[in-house]
C-alpha atoms as a PDB file:
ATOM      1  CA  UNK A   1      60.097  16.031 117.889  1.00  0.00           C
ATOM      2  CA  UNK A   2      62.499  16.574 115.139  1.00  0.00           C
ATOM      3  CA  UNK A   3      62.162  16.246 111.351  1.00  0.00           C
ATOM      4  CA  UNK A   4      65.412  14.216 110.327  1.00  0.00           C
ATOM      5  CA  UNK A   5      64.310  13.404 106.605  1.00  0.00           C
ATOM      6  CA  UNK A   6      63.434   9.944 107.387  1.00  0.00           C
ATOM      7  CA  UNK A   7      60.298  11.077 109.508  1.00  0.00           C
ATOM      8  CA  UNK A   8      60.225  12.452 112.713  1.00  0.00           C
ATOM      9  CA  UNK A   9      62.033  11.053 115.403  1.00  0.00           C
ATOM     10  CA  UNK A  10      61.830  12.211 119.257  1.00  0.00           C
ATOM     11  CA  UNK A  11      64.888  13.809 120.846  1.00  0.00           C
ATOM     12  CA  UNK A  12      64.703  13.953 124.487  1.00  0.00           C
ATOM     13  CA  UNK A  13      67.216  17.378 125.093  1.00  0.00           C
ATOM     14  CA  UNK A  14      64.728  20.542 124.834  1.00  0.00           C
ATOM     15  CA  UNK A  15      67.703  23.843 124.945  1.00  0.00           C
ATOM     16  CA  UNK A  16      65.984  27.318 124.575  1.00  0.00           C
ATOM     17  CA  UNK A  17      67.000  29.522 121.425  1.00  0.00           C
ATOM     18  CA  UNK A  18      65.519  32.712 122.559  1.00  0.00           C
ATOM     19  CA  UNK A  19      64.494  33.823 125.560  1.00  0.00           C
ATOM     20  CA  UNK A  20      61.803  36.992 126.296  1.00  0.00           C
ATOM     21  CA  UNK A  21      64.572  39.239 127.375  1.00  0.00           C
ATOM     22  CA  UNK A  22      65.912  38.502 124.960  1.00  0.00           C
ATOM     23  CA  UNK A  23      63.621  39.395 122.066  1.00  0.00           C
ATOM     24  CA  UNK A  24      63.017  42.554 124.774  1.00  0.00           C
ATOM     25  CA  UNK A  25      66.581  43.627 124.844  1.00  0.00           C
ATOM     26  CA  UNK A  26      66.379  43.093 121.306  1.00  0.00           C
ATOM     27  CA  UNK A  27      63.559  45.385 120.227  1.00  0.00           C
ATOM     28  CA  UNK A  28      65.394  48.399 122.556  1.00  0.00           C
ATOM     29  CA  UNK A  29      67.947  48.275 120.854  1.00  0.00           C
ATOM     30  CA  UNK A  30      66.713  48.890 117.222  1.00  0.00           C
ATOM     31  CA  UNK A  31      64.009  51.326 118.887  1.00  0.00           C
ATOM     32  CA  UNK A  32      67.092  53.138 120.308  1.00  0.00           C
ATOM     33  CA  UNK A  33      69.094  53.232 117.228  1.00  0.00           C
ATOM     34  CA  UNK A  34      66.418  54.335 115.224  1.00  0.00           C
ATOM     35  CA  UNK A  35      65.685  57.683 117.440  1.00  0.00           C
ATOM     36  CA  UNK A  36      62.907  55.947 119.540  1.00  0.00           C
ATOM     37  CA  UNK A  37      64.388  56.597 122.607  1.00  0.00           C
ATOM     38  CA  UNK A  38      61.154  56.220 125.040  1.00  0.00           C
ATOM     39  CA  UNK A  39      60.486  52.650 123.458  1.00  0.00           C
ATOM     40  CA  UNK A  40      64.164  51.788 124.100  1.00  0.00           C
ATOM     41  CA  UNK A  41      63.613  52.494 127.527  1.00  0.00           C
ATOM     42  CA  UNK A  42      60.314  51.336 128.307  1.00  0.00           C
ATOM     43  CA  UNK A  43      61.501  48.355 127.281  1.00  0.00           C
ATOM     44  CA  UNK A  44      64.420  48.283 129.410  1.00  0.00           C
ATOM     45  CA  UNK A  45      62.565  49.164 132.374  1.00  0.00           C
ATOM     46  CA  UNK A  46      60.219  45.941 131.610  1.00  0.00           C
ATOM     47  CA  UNK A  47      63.208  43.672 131.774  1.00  0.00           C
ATOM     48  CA  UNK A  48      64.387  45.472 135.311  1.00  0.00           C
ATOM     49  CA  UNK A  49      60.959  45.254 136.492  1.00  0.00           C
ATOM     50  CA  UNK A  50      61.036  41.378 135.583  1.00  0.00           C
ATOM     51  CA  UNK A  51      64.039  40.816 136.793  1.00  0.00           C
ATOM     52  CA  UNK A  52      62.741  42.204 140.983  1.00  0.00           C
ATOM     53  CA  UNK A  53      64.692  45.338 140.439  1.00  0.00           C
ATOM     54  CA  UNK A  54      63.385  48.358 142.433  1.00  0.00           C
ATOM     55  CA  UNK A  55      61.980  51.370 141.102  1.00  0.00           C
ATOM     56  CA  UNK A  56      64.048  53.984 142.865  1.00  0.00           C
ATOM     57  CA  UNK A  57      63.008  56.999 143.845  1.00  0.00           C
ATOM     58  CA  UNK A  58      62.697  58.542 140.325  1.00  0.00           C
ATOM     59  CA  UNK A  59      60.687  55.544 139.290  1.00  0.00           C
ATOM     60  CA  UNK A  60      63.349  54.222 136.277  1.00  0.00           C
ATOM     61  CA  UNK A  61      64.865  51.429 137.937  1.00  0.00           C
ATOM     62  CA  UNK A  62      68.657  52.725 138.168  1.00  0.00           C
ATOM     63  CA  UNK A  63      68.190  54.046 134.305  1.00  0.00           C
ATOM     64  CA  UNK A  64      69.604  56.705 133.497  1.00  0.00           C
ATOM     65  CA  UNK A  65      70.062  57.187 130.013  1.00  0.00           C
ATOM     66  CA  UNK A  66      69.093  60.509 128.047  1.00  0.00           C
ATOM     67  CA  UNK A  67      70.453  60.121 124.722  1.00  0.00           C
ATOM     68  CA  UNK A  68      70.836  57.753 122.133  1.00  0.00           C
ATOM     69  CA  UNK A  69      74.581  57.091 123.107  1.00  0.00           C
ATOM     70  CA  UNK A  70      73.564  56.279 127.265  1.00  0.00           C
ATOM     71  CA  UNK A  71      70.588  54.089 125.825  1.00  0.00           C
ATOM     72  CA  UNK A  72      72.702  52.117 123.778  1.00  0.00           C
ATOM     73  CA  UNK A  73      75.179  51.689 126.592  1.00  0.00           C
ATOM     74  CA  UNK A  74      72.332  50.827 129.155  1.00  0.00           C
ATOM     75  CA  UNK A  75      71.166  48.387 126.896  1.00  0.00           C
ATOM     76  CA  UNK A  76      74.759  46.865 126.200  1.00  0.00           C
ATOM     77  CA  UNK A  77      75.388  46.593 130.163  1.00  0.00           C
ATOM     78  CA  UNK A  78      71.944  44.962 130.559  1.00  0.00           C
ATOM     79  CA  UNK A  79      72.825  42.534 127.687  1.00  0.00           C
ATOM     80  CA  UNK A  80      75.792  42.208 129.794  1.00  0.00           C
ATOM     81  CA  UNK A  81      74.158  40.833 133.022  1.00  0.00           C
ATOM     82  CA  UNK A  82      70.704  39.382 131.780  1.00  0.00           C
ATOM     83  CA  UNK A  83      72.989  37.041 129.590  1.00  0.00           C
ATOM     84  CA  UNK A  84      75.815  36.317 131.638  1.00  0.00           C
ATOM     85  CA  UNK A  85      77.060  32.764 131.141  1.00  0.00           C
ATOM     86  CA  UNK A  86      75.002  32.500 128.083  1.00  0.00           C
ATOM     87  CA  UNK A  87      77.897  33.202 125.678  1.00  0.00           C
ATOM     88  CA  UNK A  88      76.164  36.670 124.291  1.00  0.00           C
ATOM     89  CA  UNK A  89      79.315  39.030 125.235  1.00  0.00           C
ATOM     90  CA  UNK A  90      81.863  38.565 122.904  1.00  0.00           C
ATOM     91  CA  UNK A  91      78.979  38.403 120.170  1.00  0.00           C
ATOM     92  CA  UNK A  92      77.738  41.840 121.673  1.00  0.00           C
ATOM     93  CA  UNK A  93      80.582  43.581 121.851  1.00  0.00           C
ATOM     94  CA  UNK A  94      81.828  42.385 117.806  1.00  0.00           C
ATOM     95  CA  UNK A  95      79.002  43.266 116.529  1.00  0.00           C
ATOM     96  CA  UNK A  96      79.378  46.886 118.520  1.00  0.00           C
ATOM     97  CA  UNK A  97      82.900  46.675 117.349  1.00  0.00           C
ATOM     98  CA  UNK A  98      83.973  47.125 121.399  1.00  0.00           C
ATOM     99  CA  UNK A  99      85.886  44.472 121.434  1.00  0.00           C
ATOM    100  CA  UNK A 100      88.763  47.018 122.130  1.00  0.00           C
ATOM    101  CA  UNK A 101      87.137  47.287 126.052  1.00  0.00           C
ATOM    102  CA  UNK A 102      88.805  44.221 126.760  1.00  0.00           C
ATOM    103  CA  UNK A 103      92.153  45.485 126.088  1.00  0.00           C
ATOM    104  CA  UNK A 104      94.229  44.965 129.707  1.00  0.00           C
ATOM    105  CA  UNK A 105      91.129  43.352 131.537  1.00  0.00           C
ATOM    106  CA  UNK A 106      91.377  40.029 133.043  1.00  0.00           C
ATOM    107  CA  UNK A 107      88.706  37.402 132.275  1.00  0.00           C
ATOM    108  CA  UNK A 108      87.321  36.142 135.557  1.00  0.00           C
ATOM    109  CA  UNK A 109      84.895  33.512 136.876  1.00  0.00           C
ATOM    110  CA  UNK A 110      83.240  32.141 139.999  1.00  0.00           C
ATOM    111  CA  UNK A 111      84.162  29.090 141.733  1.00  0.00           C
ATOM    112  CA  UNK A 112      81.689  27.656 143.697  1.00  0.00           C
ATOM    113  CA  UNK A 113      82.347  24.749 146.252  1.00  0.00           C
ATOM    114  CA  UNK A 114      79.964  23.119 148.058  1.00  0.00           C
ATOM    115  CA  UNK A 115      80.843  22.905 151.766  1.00  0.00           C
ATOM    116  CA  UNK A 116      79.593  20.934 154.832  1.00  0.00           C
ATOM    117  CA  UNK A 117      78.119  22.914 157.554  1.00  0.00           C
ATOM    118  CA  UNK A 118      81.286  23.147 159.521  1.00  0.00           C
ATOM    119  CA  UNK A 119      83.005  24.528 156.368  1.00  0.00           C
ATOM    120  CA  UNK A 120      84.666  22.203 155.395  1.00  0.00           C
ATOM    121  CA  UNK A 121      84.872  20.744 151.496  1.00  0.00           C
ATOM    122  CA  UNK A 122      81.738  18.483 150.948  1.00  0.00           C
ATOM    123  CA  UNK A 123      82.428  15.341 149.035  1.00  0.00           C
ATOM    124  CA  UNK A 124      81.717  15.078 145.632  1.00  0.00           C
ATOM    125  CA  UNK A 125      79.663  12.067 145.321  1.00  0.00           C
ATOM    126  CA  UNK A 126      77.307  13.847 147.967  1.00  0.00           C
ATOM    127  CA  UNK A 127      77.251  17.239 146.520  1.00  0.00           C
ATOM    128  CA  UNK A 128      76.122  15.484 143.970  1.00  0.00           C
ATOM    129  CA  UNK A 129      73.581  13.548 145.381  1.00  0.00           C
ATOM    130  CA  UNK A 130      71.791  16.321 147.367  1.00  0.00           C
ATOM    131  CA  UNK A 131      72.118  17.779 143.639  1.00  0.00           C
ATOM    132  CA  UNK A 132      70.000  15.528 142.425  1.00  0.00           C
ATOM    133  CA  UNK A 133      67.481  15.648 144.965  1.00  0.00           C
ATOM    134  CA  UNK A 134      67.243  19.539 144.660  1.00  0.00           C
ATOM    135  CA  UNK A 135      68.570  19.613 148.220  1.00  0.00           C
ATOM    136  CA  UNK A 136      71.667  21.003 147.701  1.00  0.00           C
ATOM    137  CA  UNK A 137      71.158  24.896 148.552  1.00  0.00           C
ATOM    138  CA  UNK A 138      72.909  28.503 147.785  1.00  0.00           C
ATOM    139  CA  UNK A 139      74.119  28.667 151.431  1.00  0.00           C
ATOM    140  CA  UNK A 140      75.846  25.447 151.260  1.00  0.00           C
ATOM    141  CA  UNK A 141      78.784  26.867 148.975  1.00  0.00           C
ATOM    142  CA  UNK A 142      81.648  28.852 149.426  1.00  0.00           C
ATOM    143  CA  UNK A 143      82.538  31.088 146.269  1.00  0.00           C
ATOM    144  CA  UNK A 144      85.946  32.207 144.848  1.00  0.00           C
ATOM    145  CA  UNK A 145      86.553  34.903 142.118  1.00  0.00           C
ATOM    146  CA  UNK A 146      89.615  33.409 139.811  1.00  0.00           C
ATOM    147  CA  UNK A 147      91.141  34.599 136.963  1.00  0.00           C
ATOM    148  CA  UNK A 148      90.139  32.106 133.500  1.00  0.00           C
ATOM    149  CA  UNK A 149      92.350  30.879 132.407  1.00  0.00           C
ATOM    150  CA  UNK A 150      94.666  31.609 135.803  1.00  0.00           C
ATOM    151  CA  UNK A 151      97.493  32.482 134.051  1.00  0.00           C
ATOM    152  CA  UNK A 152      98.009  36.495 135.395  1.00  0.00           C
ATOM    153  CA  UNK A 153      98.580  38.014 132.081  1.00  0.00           C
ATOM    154  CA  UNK A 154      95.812  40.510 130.639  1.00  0.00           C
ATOM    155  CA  UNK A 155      94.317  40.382 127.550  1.00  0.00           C
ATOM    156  CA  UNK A 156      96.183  42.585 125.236  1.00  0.00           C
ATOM    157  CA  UNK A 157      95.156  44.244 122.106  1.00  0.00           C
ATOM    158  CA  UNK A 158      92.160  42.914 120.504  1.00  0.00           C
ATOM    159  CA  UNK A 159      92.751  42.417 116.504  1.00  0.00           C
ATOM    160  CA  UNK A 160      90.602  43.652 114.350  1.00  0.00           C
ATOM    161  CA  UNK A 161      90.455  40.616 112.277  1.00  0.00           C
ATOM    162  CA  UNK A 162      88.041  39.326 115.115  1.00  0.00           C
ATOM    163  CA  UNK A 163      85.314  41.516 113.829  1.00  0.00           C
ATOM    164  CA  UNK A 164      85.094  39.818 110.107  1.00  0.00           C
ATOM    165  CA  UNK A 165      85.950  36.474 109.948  1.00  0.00           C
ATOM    166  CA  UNK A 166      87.287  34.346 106.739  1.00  0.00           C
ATOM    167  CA  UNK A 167      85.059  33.525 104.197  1.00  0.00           C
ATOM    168  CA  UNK A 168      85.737  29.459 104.198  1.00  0.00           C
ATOM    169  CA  UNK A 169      88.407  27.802 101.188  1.00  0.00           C
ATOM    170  CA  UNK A 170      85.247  26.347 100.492  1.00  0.00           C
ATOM    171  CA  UNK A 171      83.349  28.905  99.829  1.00  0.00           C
ATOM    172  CA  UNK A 172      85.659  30.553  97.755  1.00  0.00           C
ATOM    173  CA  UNK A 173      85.762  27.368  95.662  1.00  0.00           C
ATOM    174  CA  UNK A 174      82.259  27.676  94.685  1.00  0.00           C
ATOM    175  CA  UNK A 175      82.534  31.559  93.211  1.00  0.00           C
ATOM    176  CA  UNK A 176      86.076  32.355  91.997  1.00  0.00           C
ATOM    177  CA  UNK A 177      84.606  36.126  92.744  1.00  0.00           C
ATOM    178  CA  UNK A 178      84.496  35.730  96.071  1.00  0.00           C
ATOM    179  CA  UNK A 179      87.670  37.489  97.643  1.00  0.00           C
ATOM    180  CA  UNK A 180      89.208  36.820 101.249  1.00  0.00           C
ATOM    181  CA  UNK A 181      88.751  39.675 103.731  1.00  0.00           C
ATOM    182  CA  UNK A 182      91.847  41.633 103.717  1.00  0.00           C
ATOM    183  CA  UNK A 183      93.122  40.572 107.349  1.00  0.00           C
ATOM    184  CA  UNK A 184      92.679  37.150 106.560  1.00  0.00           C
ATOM    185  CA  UNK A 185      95.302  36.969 103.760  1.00  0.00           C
ATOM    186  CA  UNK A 186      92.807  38.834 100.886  1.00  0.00           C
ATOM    187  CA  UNK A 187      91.617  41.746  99.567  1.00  0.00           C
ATOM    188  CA  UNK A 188      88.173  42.335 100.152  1.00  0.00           C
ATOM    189  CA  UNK A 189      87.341  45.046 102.908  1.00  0.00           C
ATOM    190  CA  UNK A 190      84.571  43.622 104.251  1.00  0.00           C
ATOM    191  CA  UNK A 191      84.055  47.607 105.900  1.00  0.00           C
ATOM    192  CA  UNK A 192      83.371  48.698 102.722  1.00  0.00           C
ATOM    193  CA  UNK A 193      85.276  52.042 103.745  1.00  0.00           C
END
């Protein structure tokens, strides 16, 4: 149910805003960056655990982080796969101020086709079908690594001006002391350096 000022009406399109690893991945990261170190990785641990990963031989589930610096890498690269295809990366890495890492990478993605059991291409219309009748399984695909976009050309340097944003005309409207970040055409620093 939603609240749309007129009463509540019912929407029928639940989406989730937070998962548990998240609020998990979360917490180890402030625990890391402020010097609780065993927290931090506790908590990672709880998400590997979750997630079927083995224990290893040493017991920390591939973890092996010993300082603050590791941790907050281990937690960045879990970040990375827990959330993959959930649009968390390039959020991750600006607020890290990594976006630099993508400098010269190419962007890639998985193509997955649904195939007969000969091999060959299934038909749309009964991909889809088996789709809908959760019948469709993962052995009944064949899967591609491309390039996205397939263009062949790396991503080159990363500007800085993707770290702070614009403050909006409008905005600026409102409060004539308000100033424009600097790489956006004003003089505020938003760095504050």
């Amino acid at each position: 149910m939603v609240s749309s000022g007129k009463g509540i009406s019912p929407v029928d399109v639940d989406f989730v805003l937070m998962r548990y690893a998240e609020v998990l991945l979360n917490y180890a990261e402030t625990a890391n960056e402020t010097g609780d170190l065993a927290t931090a990785l506790d908590l990672v641990t709880q998400i590997r655990k979750r997630a079927g990963i083995e224990p290893g031989a040493d017991n920390k589930y591939g973890i092996t982080a010993t300082t603050k610096e590791q941790m907050r890498e281990a937690i960045l690269t879990e970040r990375n796969i827990e959330f993959c295809f959930e649009g968390h990366r390039f959020w991750d890495l600006r607020r890290l101020r990594k976006l630099n890492i993508l400098n010269n990478t190419t962007k890639h993605g998985v193509e997955a086709i649904a195939i007969n059991s000969n091999g060959t291409e299934m038909n749309l219309d009964d991909a889809n079908a088996l789709a809908k009748t959760y019948t469709l399984k993962e052995n009944q695909f064949k899967y591609s690594i491309l390039q996205v976009p397939n263009t062949g050309n790396k991503i080159n340097l990363v500007p800085d001006t993707y770290y702070f944003f614009p403050v909006a005309q409008s905005v600026i409207d409102k409060n004539p002391n308000i100033k424009q970040n600097k790489d956006w055409g004003g003089t505020f620093n938003p760095t504050l350096d």
